[in-house]
Every structure is written in structure tokens, then in C-alpha cells.
Protein backbone atom coordinates (compact mmCIF):
# COMPACT_ATOMS: atom_id res chain seq x y z
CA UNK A 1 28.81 -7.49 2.91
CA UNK A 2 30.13 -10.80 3.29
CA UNK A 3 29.36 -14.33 5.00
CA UNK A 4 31.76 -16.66 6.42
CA UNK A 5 31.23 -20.10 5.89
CA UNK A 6 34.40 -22.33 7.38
CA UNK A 7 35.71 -25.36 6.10
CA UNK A 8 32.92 -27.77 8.13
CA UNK A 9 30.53 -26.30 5.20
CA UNK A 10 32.25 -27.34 2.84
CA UNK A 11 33.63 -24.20 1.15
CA UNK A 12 36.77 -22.21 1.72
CA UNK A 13 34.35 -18.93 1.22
CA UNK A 14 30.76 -18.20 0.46
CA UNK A 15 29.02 -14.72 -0.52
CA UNK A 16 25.63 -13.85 0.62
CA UNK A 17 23.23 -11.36 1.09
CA UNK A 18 22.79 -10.23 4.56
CA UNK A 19 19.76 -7.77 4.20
CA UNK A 20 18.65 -6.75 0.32
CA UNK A 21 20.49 -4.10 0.40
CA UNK A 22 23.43 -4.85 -1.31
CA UNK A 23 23.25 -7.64 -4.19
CA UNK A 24 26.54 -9.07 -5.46
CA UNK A 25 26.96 -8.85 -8.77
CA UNK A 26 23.86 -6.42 -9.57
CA UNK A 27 23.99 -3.82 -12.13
CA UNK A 28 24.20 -0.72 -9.59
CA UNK A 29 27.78 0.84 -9.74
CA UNK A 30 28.31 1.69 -6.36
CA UNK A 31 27.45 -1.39 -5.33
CA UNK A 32 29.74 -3.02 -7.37
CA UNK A 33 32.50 -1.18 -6.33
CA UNK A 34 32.00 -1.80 -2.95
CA UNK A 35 34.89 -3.95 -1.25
CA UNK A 36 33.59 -7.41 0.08
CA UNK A 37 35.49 -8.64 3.16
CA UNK A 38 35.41 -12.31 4.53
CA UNK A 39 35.34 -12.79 8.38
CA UNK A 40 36.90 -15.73 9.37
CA UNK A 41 36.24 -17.75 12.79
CA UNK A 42 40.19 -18.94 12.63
CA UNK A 43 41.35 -15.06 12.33
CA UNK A 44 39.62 -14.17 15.06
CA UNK A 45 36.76 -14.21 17.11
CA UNK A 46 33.41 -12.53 16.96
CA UNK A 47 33.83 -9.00 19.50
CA UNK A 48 31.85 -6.48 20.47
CA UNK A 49 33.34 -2.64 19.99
CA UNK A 50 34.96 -3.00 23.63
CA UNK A 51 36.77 -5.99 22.37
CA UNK A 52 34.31 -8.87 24.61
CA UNK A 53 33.88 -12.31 23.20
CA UNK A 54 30.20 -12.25 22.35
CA UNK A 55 27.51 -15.05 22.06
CA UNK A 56 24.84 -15.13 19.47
CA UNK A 57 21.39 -16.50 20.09
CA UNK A 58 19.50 -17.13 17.33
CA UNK A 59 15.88 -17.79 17.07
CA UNK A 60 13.49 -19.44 15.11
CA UNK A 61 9.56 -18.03 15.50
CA UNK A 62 6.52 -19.74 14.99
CA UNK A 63 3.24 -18.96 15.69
CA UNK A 64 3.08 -21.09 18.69
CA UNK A 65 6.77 -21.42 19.86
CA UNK A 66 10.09 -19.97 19.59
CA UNK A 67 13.32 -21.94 19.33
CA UNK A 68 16.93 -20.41 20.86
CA UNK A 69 19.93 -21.81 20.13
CA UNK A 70 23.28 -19.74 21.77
CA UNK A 71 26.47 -20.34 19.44
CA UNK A 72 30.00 -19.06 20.88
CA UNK A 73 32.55 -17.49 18.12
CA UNK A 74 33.59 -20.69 17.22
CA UNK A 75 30.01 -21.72 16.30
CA UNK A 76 29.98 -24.41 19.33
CA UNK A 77 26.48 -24.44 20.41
CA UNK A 78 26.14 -24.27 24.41
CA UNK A 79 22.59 -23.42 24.70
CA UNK A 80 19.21 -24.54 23.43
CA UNK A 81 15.59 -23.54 24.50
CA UNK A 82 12.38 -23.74 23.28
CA UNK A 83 9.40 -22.30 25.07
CA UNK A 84 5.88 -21.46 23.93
CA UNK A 85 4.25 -18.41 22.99
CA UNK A 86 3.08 -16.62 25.81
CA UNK A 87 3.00 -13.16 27.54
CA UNK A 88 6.21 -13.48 29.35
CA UNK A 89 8.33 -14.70 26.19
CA UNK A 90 10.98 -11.99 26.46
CA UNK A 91 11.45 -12.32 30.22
CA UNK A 92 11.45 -16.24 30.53
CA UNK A 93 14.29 -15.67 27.15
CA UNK A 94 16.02 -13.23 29.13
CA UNK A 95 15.97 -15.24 32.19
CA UNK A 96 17.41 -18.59 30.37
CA UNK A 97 20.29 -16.36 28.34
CA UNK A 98 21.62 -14.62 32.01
CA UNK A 99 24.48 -17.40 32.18
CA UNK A 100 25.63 -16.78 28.75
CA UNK A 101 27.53 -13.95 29.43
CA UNK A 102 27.77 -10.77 26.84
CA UNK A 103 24.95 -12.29 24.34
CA UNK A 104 23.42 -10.20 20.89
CA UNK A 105 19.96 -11.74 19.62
CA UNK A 106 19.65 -12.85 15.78
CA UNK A 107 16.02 -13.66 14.89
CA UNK A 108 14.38 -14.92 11.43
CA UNK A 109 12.22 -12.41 10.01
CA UNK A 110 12.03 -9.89 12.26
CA UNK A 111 9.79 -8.28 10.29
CA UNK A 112 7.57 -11.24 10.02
CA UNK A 113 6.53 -14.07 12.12
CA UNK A 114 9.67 -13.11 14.41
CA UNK A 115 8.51 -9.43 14.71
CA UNK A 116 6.58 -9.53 18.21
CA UNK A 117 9.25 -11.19 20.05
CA UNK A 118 11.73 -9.06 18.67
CA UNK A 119 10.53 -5.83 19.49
CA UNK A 120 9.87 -7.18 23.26
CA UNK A 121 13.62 -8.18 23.19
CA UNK A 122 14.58 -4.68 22.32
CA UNK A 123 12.42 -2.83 24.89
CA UNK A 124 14.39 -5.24 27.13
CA UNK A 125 17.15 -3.52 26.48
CA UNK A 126 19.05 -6.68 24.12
CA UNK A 127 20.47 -5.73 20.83
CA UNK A 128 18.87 -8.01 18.44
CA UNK A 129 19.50 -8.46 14.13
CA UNK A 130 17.22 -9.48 11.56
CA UNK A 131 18.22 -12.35 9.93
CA UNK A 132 16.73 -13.22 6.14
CA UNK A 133 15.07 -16.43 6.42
CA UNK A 134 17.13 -17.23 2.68
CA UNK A 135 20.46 -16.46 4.51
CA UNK A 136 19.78 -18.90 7.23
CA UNK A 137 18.71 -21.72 4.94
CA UNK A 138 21.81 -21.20 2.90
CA UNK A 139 23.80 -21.74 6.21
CA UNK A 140 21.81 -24.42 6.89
CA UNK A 141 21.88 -26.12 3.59
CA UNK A 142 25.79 -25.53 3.05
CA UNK A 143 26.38 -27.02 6.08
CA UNK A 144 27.49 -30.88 6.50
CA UNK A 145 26.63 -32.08 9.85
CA UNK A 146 23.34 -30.21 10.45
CA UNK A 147 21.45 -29.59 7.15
CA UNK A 148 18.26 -31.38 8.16
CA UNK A 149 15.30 -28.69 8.67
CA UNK A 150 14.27 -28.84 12.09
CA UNK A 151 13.89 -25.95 14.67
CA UNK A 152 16.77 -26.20 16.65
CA UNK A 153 19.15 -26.50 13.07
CA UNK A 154 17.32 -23.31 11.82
CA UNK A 155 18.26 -21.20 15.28
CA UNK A 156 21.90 -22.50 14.80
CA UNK A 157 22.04 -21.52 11.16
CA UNK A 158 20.52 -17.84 12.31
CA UNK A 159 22.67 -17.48 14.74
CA UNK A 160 26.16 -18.22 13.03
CA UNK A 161 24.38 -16.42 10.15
CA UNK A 162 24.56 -13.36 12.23
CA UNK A 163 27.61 -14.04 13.64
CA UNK A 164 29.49 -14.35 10.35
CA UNK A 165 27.56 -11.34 8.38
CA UNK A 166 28.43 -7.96 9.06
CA UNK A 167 25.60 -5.56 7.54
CA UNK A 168 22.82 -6.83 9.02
CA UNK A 169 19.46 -4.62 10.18
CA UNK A 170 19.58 -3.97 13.92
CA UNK A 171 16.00 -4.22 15.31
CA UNK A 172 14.81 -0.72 16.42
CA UNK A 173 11.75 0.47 18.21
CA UNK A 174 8.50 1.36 16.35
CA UNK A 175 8.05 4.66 15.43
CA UNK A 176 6.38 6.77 12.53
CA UNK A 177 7.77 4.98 9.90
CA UNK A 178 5.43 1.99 11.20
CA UNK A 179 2.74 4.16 11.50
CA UNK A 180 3.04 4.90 7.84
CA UNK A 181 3.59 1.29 6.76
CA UNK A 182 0.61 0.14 8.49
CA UNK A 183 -1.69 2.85 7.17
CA UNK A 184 -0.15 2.60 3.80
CA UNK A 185 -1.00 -1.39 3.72
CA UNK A 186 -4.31 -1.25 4.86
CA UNK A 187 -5.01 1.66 2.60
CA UNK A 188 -3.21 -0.92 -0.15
CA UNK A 189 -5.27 -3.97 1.10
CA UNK A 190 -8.51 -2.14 0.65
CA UNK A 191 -7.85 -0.88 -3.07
CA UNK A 192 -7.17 -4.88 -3.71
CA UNK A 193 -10.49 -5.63 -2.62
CA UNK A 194 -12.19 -2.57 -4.46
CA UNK A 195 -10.70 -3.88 -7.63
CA UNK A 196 -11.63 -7.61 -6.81
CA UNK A 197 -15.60 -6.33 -6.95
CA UNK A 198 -15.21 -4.41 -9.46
CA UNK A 199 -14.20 -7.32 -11.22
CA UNK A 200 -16.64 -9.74 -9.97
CA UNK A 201 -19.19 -6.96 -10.55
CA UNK A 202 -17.92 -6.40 -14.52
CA UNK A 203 -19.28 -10.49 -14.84
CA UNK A 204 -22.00 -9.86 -13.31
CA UNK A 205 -23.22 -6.81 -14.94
CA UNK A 206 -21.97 -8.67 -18.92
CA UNK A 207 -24.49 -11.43 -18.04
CA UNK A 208 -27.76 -8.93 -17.53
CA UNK A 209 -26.69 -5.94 -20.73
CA UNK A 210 -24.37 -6.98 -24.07
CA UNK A 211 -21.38 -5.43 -23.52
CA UNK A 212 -21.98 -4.30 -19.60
CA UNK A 213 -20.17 -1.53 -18.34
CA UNK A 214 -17.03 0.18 -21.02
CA UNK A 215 -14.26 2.31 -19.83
CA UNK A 216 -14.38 2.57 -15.69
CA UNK A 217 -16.62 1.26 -13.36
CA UNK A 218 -18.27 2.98 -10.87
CA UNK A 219 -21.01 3.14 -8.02
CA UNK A 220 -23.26 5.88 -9.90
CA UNK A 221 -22.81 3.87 -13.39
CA UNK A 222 -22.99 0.77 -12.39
CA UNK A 223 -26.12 2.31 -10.22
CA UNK A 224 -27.88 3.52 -13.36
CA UNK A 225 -27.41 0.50 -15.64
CA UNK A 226 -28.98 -1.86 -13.16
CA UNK A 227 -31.75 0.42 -12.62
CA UNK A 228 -32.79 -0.08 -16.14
CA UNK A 229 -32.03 -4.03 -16.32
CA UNK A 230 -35.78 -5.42 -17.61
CA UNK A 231 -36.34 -8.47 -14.77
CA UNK A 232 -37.80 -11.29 -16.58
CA UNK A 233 -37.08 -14.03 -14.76
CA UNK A 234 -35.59 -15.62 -11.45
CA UNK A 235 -32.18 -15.69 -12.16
CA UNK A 236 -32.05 -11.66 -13.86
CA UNK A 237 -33.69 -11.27 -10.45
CA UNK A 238 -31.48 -12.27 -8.10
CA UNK A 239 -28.34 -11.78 -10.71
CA UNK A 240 -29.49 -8.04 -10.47
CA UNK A 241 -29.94 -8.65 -6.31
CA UNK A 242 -26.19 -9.54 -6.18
CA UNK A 243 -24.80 -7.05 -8.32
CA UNK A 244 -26.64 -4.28 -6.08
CA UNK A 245 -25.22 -5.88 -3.39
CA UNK A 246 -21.63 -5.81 -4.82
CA UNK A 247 -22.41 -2.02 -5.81
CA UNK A 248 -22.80 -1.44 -2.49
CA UNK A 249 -20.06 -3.29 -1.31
CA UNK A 250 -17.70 -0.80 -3.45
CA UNK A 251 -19.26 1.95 -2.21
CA UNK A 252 -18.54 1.39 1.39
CA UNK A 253 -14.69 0.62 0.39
CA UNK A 254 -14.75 4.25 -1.59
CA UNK A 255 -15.95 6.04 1.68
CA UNK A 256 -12.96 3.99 3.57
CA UNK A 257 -10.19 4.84 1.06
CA UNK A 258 -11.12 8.57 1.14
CA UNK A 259 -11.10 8.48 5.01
CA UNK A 260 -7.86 6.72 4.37
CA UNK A 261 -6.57 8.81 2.17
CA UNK A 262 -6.89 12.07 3.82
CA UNK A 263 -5.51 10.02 7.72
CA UNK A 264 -2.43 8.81 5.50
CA UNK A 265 -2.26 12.73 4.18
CA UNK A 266 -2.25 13.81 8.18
CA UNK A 267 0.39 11.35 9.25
CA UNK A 268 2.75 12.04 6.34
CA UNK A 269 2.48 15.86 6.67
CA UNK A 270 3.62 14.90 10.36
CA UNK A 271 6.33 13.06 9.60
CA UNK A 272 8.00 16.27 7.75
CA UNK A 273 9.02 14.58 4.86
CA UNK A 274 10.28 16.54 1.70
CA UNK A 275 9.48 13.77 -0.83
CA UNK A 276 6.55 15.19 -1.86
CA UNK A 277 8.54 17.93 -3.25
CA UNK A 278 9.21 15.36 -5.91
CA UNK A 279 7.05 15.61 -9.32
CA UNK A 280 4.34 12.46 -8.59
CA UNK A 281 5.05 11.55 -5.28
CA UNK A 282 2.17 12.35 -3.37
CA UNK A 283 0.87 11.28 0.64
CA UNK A 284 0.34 7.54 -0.48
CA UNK A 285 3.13 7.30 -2.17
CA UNK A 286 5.59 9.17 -0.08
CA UNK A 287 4.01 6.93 2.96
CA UNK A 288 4.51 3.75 0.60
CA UNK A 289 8.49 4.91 0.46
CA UNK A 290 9.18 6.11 3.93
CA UNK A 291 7.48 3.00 5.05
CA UNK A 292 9.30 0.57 3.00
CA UNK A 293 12.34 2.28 3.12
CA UNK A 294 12.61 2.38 6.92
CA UNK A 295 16.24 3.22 7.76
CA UNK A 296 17.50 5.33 4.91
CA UNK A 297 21.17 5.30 6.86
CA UNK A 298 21.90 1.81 6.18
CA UNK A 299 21.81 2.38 2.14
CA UNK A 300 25.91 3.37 1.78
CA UNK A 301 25.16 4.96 -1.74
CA UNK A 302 22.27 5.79 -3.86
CA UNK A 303 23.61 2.65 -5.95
CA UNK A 304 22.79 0.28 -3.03
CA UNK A 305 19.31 1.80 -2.36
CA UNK A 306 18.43 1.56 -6.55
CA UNK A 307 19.27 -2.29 -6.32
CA UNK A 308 17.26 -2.97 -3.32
CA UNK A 309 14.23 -1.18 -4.92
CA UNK A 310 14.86 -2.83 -8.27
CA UNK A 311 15.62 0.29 -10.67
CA UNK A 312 18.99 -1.15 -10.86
CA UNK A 313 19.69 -3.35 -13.84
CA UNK A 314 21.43 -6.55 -12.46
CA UNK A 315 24.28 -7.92 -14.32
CA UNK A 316 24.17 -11.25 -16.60
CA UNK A 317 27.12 -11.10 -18.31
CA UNK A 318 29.46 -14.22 -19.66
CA UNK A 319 32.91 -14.01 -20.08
CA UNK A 320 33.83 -11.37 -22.66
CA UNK A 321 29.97 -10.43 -23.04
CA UNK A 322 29.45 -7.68 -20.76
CA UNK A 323 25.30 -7.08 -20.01
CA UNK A 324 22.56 -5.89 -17.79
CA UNK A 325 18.91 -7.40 -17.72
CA UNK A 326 15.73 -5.57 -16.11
CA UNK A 327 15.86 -6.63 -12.36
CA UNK A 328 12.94 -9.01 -11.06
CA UNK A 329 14.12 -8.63 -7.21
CA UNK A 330 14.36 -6.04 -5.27
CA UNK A 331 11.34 -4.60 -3.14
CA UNK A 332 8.52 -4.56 -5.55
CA UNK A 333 6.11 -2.44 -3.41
CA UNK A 334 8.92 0.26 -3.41
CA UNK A 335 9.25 -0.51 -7.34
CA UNK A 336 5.36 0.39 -7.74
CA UNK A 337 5.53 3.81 -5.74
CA UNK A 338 8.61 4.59 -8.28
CA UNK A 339 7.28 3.78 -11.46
CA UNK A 340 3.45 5.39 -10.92
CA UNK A 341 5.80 8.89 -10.22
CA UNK A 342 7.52 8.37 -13.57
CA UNK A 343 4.32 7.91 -15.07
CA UNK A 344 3.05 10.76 -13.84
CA UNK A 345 6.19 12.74 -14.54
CA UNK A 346 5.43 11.42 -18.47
CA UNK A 347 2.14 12.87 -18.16
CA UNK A 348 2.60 16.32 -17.30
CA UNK A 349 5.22 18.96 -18.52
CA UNK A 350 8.40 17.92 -16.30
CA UNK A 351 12.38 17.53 -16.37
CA UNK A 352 10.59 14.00 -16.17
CA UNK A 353 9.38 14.30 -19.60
CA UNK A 354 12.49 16.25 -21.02
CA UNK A 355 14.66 13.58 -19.95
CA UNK A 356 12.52 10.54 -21.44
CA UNK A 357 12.49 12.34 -24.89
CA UNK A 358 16.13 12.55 -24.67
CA UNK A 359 16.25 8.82 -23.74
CA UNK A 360 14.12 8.07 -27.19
CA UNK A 361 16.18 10.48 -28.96
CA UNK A 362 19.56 8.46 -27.91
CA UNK A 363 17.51 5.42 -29.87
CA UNK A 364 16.36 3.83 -26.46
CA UNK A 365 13.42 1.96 -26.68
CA UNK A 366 10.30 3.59 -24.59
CA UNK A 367 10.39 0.87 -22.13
CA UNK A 368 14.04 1.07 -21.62
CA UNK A 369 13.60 5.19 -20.96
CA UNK A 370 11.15 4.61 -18.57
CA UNK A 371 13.68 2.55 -16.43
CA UNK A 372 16.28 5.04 -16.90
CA UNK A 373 13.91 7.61 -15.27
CA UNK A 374 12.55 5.16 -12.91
CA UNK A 375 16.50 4.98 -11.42
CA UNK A 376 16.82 8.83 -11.76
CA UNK A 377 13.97 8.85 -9.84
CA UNK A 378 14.93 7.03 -6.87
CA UNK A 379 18.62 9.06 -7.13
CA UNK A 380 16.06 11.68 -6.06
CA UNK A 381 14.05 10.03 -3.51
CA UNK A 382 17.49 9.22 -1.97
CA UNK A 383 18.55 12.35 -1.60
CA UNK A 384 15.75 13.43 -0.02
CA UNK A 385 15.66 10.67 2.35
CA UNK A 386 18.94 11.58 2.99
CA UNK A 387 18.27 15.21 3.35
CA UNK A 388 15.43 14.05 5.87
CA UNK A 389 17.43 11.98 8.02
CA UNK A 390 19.95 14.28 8.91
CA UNK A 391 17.26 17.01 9.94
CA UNK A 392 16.74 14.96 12.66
């Protein structure tokens, strides 16, 4: 994937990322081998598959307004409109963008602050791109006539952004796979919290018994040692009041995340995904996958899909030293759901386990195993990603 950036920038080329999907330069083989092309504005102009000249709009959300700014191949601008949020967004868009001919939509974070009035572009019938809010500022900061940060600069740099890269994720519909992602989160959002009481609860219950509470908390422990607290003054009192309170704070978040649990167990079963075939992926973390994964189509190879969940190694080498480092990037959520089914693979008889000891026995260090089975891990949640898409 590749990003053209003509000579007004600055540069004769420029490399970018258009989704993180495929990261020049990272330690994934297929990825590296991969053939990057440069589209050029002077070799020809920006078509659709029937061969039409095609404006790009690009726009840049925010919570209370959206800015469009329509860019021909030549990255002219002849259009710019700002409106304010309402409930007729898409049609009063629509309505301003008839005169601009054959038009495709490019908006920043799609996914984000730019995901409502994307979706309501699409069930208009417009084809419309997610843009990477760092690929737009790179546009916009490369450039050298329009590099201050203002709205109308960041629609521009969207929408040559998406005119100039060519692997970019079209904007679909919702389906199950949003289902899952939003079950998955709150189910995620609600363990955070647990954890944060059981925390604050840990202080609290040090403060009233030496030593409070060892190994893990819980409401029946946590129950019992309060129950035997001697009050002797005001502040044990109500330092004992709060901590009951907190205990019963974590017990209504216990109920939740088992209702949770088994409604994120319904909807994955639905879904008819095989990953749970796979040694420690269970509901929650098949949901976590499928719903951070979304399209598993637009990973080329198994090497692009290990670099965008970070169980790639990306490449730091220097001249004639050639080296990989542990990869900080990537999609950390999908990074988590990976490593807690290696862990469990370690824990349990598996070719998980068999191939770990063989890592150690090569003279890898236990940490540097673990990554190797965290990448043969997502080999195998590609595949069956893979396997699952095409069943449908």
C-alpha cells in the first residue's frame, strides 16, 4: 500500500500506512514481500472501475459539526461545506455533493467520532473509506501551502489521502461483528471497573486488619473479614460502612459479567464461528477477535494480519545489522485475546505446550517462546477466519 504525495509536498514520494494492516518495514514476511506501488496524479487520474473521473469528499467529524471538502484528481479543491450536527446530516451532504458529479466519501475515523455519519452515508447508498486520522495529518503536515490545522485543511488532507492510497477500509453496514464488539467492550468495561474496587477495596480493608485480604479478593471473603472487624471508633465505623458498600458494589458487577458472559456465549454460538475450536479461545475471546478483526478479507496473508495484531516482530535493523524487536503497535486488544490463549495453551497438555518446550530447547528465552507461539497462534486464528469467511 502506497501514498502519493506530489512535488507541492515537498517530496518526490512518501510511504504510509493506509489502514494498520500492512506496516512497512515490519518484521512479518509476507508483508515484506509485498510490492509497494506509487500512484501518481501526473500518470494519471484517479478512476473508478468503469474508467469515470471521480471526486473525493473528505470529511472531518466533530461532535457538533462536520466539515466537507470535494478535491478533483488533481487535488484542486471545488467544494467546501460545513454544516452542523443534526438529523438530516446525510441528506443535506447528499444534497450539497449532487453537482459534483461521480463523488466517493473519505471520512476521519470512521470508526470513531466519524462513525454515525458514515454509516448514514452508506445506507444512502455512497461508497465511503475510512481514513486514519495519522494518515491525514501526515498529508497535512507534508504539505506546503496548507499545513495549518484547521477543519477545512484536515477534510482536504482526508480527501487526497484517500485519493492517493489504495488499500483503504470501505465503510460497510453493521452487522454481527458489531454486535460482538459492543458486547465484548461492555463486558471489557465492566471487568475494568470490578478490578478498580477491588483495588480501592484491598486499601480499605489493609487500614481495618494487618495484612487485609492475601491471594484473591472476593464478595464472600471480603464479606467475612469485615464481619469480624472490632468497631472502636468513628472512623473503623464508617471505614467498615464504605468497604460494605464497595463489597456490594462488586457484587452487583459479578451478577452483570455472568449475565454477560453467558449473552456474549449466545451471540458467538450464532455467529458460527470455528475459533473456538482453537485450544484457549473461548466466547469472550473469540467475540474479542471476530470483533476486532472485522473484515478478515482485507488481511492479503497471515503475515499482514500478525503485524496488525502485533505478534509480528518489526524490523530495526542498521545497515549490515539485520534485527527484529518485540512490536509495541499493532491492535493491542487483539494482542490480549492472543496471548491469554497461549497462556492457557502453557497451562494444559497441548501442541501449545510441545511447541514452547521445543522453543526453550532451541535456547530461546521463555519470553521469546511465548511470542513465537503467540504468532503461531494467530497463523491459526487466520485460518479459521479464513475458513469462516468463505462459508458464507
Amino acid at each position: 500500500m502506497s501514498l502519493y504525495v506530489p512535488a507541492t509536498f515537498g517530496l518526490a514520494s512518501y510511504r504510509s500506512v493506509c489502514r494498520p494492516v500492512s506496516l512497512l518495514g515490519c518484521g512479518s514476511k509476507e508483508a515484506r514481500t509485498q510490492s509497494t506501488r506509487i500512484r501518481s496524479a501526473h500518470l494519471g487520474s484517479a478512476v473508478n472501475e468503469k474508467g469515470i473521473a471521480m471526486t473525493m469528499i473528505g470529511i472531518d467529524p466533530h461532535k457538533a459539526t462536520y466539515t466537507a471538502v470535494a478535491v478533483d484528481d488533481a487535488e484542486r479543491v471545488i467544494g467546501e461545506f460545513t454544516l452542523g450536527a443534526s438529523s438530516d446530516q446525510a441528506e443535506r451532504l447528499c444534497d450539497w455533493a449532487e453537482g459534483l458529479g461521480k463523488r466517493e466519501w473519505a471520512v476521519e475515523s470512521a470508526n470513531g467520532l466519524g462513525y454515525l455519519i458514515a454509516r448514514q452515508l452508506v445506507a444512502c447508498g455512497e461508497t465511503v473509506f475510512d481514513v486514519p486520522p495519522v494518515l491525514a495529518s501526515r498529508v497535512r503536515l507534508l504539505g506546503s501551502g496548507r499545513s495549518q490545522k484547521n477543519d477545512p485543511n484536515d477534510a482536504r488532507s482526508v480527501a487526497i489521502a484517500a485519493l492517493r492510497s489504495e488499500r483503504l477500509a470501505t465503510v460497510r453496514s453493521d452487522d454481527h461483528v458489531t454486535v460482538l464488539r459492543l458486547l465484548v467492550k461492555r463486558h471489557r468495561d465492566m471487568a475494568r471497573l470490578r478490578n478498580k474496587h477491588c483495588s480501592r477495596l484491598h486499601a480499605l480493608l489493609i487500614d481495618l486488619e494487618a495484612g487485609g485480604i492475601g491471594g484473591k479478593i472476593s464478595v464472600t471473603n471480603a464479606s467475612e473479614l469485615l464481619d469480624g472487624i472490632n468497631v472502636t471508633s468513628d472512623v473503623t465505623r464508617y471505614r467498615a460502612l464504605v468497604a460494605r458498600e464497595v463489597v456490594d458494589d462488586i457484587a452487583q458487577l459479578d451478577e452483570k459479567l455472568k449475565a454477560s458472559k453467558k449473552r456474549i456465549a449466545v451471540a458467538v454460538t450464532a455467529s458460527g464461528t470455528s475459533l473456538t475450536n482453537i485450544v484457549g479461545v473461548g466466547p469472550i475471546g473469540a467475540a474479542t477477535i471476530i470483533g476486532y478483526t472485522k473484515d478478515i478479507t482485507r488481511f492479503p496473508t497471515r503475515g499482514h494480519y500478525a503485524t496488525y495484531n502485533a505478534t509480528a516482530p518489526i524490523e530495526a535493523s542498521s545497515g549490515g545489522n539485520k534485527r527484529h524487536r518485540l512490536n509495541p503497535r499493532g491492535n493491542r486488544i487483539l494482542n490480549h485475546a492472543i496471548h491469554i490463549a497461549a497462556v492457557t495453551q502453557l497451562r494444559h497438555d497441548t501442541n501449545g505446550r510441545i511447541y514452547f518446550d521445543k522453543k526453550i530447547a532451541e535456547g530461546k528465552t521463555p519470553k521469546e517462546a511465548i511470542r513465537a507461539l503467540k504468532r503461531r497462534i494467530s497463523d491459526a486464528v487466520y485460518r479459521q477466519l479464513k475458513l469462516d469467511a468463505s462459508r458464507i
